[in-house]
C-alpha atoms as a PDB file:
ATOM      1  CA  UNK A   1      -6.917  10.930  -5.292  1.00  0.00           C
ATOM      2  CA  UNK A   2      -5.337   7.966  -4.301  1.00  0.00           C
ATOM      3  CA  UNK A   3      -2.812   7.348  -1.127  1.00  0.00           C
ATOM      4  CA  UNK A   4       0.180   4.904  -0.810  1.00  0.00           C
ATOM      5  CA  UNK A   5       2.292   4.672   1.805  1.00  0.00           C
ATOM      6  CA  UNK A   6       4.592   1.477   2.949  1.00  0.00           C
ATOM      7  CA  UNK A   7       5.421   0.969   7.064  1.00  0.00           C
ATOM      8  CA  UNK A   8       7.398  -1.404   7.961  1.00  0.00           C
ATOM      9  CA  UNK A   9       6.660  -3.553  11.534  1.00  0.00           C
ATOM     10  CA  UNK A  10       8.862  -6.103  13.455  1.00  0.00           C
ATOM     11  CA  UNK A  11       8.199 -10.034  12.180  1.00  0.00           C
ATOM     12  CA  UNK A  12       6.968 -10.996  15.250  1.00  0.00           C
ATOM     13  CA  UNK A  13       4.423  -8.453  15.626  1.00  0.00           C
ATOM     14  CA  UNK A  14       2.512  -9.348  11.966  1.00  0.00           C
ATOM     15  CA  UNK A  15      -0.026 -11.803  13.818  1.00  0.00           C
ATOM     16  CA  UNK A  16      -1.075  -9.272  15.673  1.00  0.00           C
ATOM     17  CA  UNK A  17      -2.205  -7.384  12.756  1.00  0.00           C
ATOM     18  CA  UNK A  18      -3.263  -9.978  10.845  1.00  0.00           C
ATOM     19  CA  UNK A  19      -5.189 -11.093  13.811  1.00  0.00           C
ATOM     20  CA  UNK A  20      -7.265 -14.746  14.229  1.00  0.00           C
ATOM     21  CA  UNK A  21      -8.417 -15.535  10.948  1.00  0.00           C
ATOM     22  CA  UNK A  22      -7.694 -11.901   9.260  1.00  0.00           C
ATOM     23  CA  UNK A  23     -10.504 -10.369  11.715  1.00  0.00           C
ATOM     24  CA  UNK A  24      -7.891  -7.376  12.583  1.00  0.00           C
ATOM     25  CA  UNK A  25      -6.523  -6.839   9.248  1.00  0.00           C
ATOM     26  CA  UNK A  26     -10.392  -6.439   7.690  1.00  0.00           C
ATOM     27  CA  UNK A  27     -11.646  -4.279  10.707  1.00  0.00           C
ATOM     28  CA  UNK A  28      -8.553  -1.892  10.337  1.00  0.00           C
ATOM     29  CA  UNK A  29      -9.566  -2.184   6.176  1.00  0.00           C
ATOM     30  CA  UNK A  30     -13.328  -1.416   6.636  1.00  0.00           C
ATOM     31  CA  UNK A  31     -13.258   1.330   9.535  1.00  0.00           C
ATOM     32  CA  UNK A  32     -10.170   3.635   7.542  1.00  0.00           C
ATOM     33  CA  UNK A  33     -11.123   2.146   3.742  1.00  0.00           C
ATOM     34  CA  UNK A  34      -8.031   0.867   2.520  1.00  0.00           C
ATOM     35  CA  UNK A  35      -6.175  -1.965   1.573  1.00  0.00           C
ATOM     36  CA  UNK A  36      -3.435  -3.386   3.645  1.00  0.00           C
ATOM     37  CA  UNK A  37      -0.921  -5.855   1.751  1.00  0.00           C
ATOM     38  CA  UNK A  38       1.119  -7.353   4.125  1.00  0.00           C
ATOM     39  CA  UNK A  39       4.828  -9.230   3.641  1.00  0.00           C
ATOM     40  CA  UNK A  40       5.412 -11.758   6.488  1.00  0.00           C
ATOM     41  CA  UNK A  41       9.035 -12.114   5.634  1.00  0.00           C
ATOM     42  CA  UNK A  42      10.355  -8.498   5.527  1.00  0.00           C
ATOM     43  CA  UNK A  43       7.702  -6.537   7.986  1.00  0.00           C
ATOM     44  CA  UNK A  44       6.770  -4.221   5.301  1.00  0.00           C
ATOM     45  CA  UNK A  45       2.612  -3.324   5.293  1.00  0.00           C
ATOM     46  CA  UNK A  46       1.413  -1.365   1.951  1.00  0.00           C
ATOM     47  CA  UNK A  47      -1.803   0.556   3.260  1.00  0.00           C
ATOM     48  CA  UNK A  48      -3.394   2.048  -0.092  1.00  0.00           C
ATOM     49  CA  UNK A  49      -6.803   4.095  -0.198  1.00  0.00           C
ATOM     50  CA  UNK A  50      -9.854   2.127  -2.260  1.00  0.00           C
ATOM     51  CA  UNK A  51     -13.457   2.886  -2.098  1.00  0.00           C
ATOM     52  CA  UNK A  52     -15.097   6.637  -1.196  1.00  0.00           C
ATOM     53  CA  UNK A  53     -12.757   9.527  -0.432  1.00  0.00           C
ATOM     54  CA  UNK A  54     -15.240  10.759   2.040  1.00  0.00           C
ATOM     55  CA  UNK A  55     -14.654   8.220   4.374  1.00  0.00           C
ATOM     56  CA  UNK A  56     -10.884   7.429   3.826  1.00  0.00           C
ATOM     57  CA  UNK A  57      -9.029   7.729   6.955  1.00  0.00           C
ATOM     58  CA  UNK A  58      -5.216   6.584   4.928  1.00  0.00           C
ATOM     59  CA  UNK A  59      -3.562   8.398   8.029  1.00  0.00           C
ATOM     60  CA  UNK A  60      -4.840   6.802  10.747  1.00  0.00           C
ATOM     61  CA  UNK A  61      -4.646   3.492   9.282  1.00  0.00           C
ATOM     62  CA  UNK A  62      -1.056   4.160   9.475  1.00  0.00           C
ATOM     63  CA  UNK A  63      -0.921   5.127  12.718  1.00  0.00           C
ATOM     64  CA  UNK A  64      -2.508   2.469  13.778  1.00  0.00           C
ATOM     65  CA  UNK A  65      -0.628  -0.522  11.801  1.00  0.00           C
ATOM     66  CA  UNK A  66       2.340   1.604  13.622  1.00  0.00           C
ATOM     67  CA  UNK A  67       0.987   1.374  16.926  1.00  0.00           C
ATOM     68  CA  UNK A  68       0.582  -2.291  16.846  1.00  0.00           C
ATOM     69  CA  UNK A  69       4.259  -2.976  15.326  1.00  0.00           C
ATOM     70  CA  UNK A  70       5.098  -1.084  18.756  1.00  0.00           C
ATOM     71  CA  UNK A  71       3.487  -3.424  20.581  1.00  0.00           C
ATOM     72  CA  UNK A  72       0.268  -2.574  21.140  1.00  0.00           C
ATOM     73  CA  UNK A  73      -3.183  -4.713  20.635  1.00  0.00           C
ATOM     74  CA  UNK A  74      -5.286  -4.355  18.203  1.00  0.00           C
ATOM     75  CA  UNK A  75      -8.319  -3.249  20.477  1.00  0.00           C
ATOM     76  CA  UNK A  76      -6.132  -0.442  21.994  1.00  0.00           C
ATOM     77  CA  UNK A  77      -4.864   0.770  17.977  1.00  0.00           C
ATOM     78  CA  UNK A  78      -8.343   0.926  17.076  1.00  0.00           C
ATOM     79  CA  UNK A  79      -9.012   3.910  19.481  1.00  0.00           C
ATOM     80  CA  UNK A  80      -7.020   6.378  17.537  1.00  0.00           C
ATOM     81  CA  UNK A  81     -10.343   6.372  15.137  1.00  0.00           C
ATOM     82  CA  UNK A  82     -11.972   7.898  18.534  1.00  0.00           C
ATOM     83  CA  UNK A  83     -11.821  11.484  19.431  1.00  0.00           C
ATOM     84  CA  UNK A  84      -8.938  13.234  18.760  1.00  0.00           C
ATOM     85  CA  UNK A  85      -6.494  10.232  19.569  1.00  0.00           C
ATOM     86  CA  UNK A  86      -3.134  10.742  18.540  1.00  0.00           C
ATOM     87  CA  UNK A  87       0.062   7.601  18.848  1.00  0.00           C
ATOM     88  CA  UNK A  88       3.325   9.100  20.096  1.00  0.00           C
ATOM     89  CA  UNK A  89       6.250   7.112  20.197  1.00  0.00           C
ATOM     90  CA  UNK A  90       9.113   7.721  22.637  1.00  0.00           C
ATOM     91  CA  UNK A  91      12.914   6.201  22.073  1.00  0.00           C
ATOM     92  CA  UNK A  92      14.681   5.490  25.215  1.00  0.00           C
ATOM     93  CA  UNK A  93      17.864   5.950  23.458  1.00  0.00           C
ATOM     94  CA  UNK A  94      17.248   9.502  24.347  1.00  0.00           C
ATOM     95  CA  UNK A  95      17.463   8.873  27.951  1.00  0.00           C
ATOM     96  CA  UNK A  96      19.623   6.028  28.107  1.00  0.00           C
ATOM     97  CA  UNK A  97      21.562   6.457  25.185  1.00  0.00           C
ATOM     98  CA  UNK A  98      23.328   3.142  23.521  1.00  0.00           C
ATOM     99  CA  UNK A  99      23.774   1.501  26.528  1.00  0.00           C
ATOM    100  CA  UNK A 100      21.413  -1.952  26.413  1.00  0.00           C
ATOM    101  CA  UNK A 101      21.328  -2.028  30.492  1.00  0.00           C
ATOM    102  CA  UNK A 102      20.325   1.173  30.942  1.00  0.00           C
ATOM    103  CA  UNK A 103      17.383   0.798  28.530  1.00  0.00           C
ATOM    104  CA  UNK A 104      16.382  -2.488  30.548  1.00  0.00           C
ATOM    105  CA  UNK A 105      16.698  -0.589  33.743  1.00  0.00           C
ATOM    106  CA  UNK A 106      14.637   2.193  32.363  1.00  0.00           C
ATOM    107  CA  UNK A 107      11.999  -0.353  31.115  1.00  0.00           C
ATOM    108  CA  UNK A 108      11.735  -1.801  34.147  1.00  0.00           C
ATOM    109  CA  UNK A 109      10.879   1.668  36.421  1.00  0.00           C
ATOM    110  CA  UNK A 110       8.504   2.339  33.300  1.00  0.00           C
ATOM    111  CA  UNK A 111       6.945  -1.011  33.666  1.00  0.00           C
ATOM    112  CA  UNK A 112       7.017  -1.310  37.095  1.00  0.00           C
ATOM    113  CA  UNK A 113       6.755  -4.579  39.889  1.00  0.00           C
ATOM    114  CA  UNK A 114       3.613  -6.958  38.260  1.00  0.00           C
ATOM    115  CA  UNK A 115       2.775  -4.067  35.499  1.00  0.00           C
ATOM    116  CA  UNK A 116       1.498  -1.484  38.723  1.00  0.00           C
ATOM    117  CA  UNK A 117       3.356   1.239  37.278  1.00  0.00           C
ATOM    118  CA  UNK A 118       2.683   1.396  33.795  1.00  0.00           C
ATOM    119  CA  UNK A 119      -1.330   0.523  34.782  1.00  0.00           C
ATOM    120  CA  UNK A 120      -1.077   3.464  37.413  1.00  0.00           C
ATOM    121  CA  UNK A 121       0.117   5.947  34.502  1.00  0.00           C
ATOM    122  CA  UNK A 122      -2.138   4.521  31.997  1.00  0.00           C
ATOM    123  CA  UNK A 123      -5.305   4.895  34.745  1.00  0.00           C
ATOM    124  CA  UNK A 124      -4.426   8.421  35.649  1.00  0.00           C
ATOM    125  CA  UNK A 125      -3.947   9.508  32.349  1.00  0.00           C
ATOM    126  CA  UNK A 126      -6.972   8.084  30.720  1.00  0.00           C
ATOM    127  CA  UNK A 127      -4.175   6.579  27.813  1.00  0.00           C
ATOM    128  CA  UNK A 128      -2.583   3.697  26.608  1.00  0.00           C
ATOM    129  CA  UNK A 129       0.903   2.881  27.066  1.00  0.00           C
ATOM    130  CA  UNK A 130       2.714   0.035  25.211  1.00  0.00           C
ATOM    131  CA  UNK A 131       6.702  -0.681  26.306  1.00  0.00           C
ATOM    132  CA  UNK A 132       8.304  -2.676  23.626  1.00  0.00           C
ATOM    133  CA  UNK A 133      12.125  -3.004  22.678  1.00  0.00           C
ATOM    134  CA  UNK A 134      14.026   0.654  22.562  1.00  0.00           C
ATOM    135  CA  UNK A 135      10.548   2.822  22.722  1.00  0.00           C
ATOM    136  CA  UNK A 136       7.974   3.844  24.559  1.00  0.00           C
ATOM    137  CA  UNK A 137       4.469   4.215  22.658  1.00  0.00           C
ATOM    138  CA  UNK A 138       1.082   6.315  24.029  1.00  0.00           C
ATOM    139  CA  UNK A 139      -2.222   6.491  22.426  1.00  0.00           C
ATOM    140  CA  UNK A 140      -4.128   9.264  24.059  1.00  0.00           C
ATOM    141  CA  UNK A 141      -5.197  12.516  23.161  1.00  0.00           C
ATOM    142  CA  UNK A 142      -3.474  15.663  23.030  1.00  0.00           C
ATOM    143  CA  UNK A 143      -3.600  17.240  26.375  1.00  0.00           C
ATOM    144  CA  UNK A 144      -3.396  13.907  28.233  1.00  0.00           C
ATOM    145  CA  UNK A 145      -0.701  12.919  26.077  1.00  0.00           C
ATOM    146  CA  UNK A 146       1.507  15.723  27.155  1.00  0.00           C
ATOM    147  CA  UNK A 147       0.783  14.485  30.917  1.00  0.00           C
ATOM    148  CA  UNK A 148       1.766  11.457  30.179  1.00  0.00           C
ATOM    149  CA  UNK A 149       5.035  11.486  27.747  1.00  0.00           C
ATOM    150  CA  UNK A 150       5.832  14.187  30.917  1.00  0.00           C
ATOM    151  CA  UNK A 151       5.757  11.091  33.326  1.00  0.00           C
ATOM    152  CA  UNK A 152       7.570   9.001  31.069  1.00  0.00           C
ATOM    153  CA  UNK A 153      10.466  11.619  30.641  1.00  0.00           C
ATOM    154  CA  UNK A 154      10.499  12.160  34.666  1.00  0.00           C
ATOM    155  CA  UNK A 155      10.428   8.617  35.572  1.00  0.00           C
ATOM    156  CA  UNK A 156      13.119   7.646  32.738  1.00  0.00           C
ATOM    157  CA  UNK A 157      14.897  10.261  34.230  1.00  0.00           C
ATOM    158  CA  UNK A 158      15.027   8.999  37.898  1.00  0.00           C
ATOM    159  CA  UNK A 159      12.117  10.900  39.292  1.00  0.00           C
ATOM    160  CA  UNK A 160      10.570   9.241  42.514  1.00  0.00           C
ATOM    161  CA  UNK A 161       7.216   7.044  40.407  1.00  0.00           C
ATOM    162  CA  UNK A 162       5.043   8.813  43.936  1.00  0.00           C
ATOM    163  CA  UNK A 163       5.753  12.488  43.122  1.00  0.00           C
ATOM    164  CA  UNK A 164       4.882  11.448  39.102  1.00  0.00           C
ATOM    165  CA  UNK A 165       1.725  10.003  40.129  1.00  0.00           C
ATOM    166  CA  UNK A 166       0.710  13.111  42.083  1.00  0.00           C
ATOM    167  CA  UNK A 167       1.390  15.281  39.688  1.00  0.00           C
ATOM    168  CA  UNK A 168      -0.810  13.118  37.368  1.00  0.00           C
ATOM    169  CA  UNK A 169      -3.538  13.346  39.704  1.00  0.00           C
ATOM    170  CA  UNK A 170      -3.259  16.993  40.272  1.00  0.00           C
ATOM    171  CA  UNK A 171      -4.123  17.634  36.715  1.00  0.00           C
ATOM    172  CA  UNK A 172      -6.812  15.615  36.877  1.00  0.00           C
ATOM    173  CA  UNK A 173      -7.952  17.765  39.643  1.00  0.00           C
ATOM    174  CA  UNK A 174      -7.340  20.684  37.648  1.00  0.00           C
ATOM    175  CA  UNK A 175      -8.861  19.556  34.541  1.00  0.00           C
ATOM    176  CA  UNK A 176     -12.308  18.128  37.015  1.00  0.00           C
ATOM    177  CA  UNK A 177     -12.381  21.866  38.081  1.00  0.00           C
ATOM    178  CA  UNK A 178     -12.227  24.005  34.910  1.00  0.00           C
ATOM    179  CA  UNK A 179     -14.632  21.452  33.580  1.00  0.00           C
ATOM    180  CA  UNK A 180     -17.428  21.990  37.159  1.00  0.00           C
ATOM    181  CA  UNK A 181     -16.544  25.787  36.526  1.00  0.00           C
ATOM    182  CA  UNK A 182     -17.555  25.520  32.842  1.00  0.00           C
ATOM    183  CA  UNK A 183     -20.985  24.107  33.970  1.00  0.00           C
ATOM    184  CA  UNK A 184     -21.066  26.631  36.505  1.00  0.00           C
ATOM    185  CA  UNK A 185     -21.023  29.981  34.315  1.00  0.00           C
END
């Protein structure tokens, strides 16, 4: 069975996946077994399956060639081979709708003064959070990615970044708890 599929990332972001001599390009080829044919000019990556079915992971490789067209490194795209980590990718159209100033000003509460907020969400919700042009993207899995895409949506929103954080930390609490009770029974 073979897989083909074509995704398409901005030109400035094709280094990045390429990486220092190739080195990201043939560690996202070994670890999912494909092949990744890459067109500098027009952004568009052609991930195809090769090698033994078994170990083909075609679907993650896109996810991850996604998540570093969205800005992230290619360290942090790597973890969606661990666990159960999932990319989800937010469009702050949907909060700010066309309007190019309220996407900056949303950007900026994500972000926060020197990086603190987006390093305080990312630390209490055990994720990875990449802000770049008109979207949002997280790389966690599924119950902390809830948490988080939550935060996003209440912060984007105009929610106070304190009462976000605490309600980060309370389900950590939660989640700490059910996991001591688990070990308790």
């Amino acid at each position: 069975m073979s897989f083909q599929q074509m995704v398409r990332i901005p030109g400035d972001r094709i280094a990045a996946l390429i990486g220092k001599s190739g080195s990201s390009k043939i560690t996202i080829e070994e670890s999912c077994h494909v092949s990744l044919e890459i067109d500098g000019k027009s952004g568009e990556v052609a991930i195809t399956s090769c090698g033994d079915v078994e170990k083909m992971e075609p679907f993650k490789a896109v996810e991850i060639v996604t998540a570093i067209g969205r800005g992230f490194s290619p360290e942090n795209a790597m973890t969606l081979l661990q666990g159960q980590n999932t990319l989800h990718v937010i469009n702050l159209r949907d909060f700010a709708g066309k309007s190019s100033s309220a996407i900056e000003r949303i950007k900026g509460r994500l972000i926060g003064e020197g990086g603190r907020a987006r390093q305080n969400m990312e630390n209490l919700s055990n994720t990875h959070i990449s802000i770049y042009g008109k979207t949002v993207s997280v790389i966690g899995d599924a119950a902390r990615l809830r948490l988080v895409v939550d935060a996003i949506a209440s912060i984007s929103s105009g929610s106070m970044h304190g009462a976000v954080y605490g309600r980060l930390e309370a389900a950590n609490r939660r989640a700490k708890q059910e996991r001591m009770k688990l070990w308790e029974d």
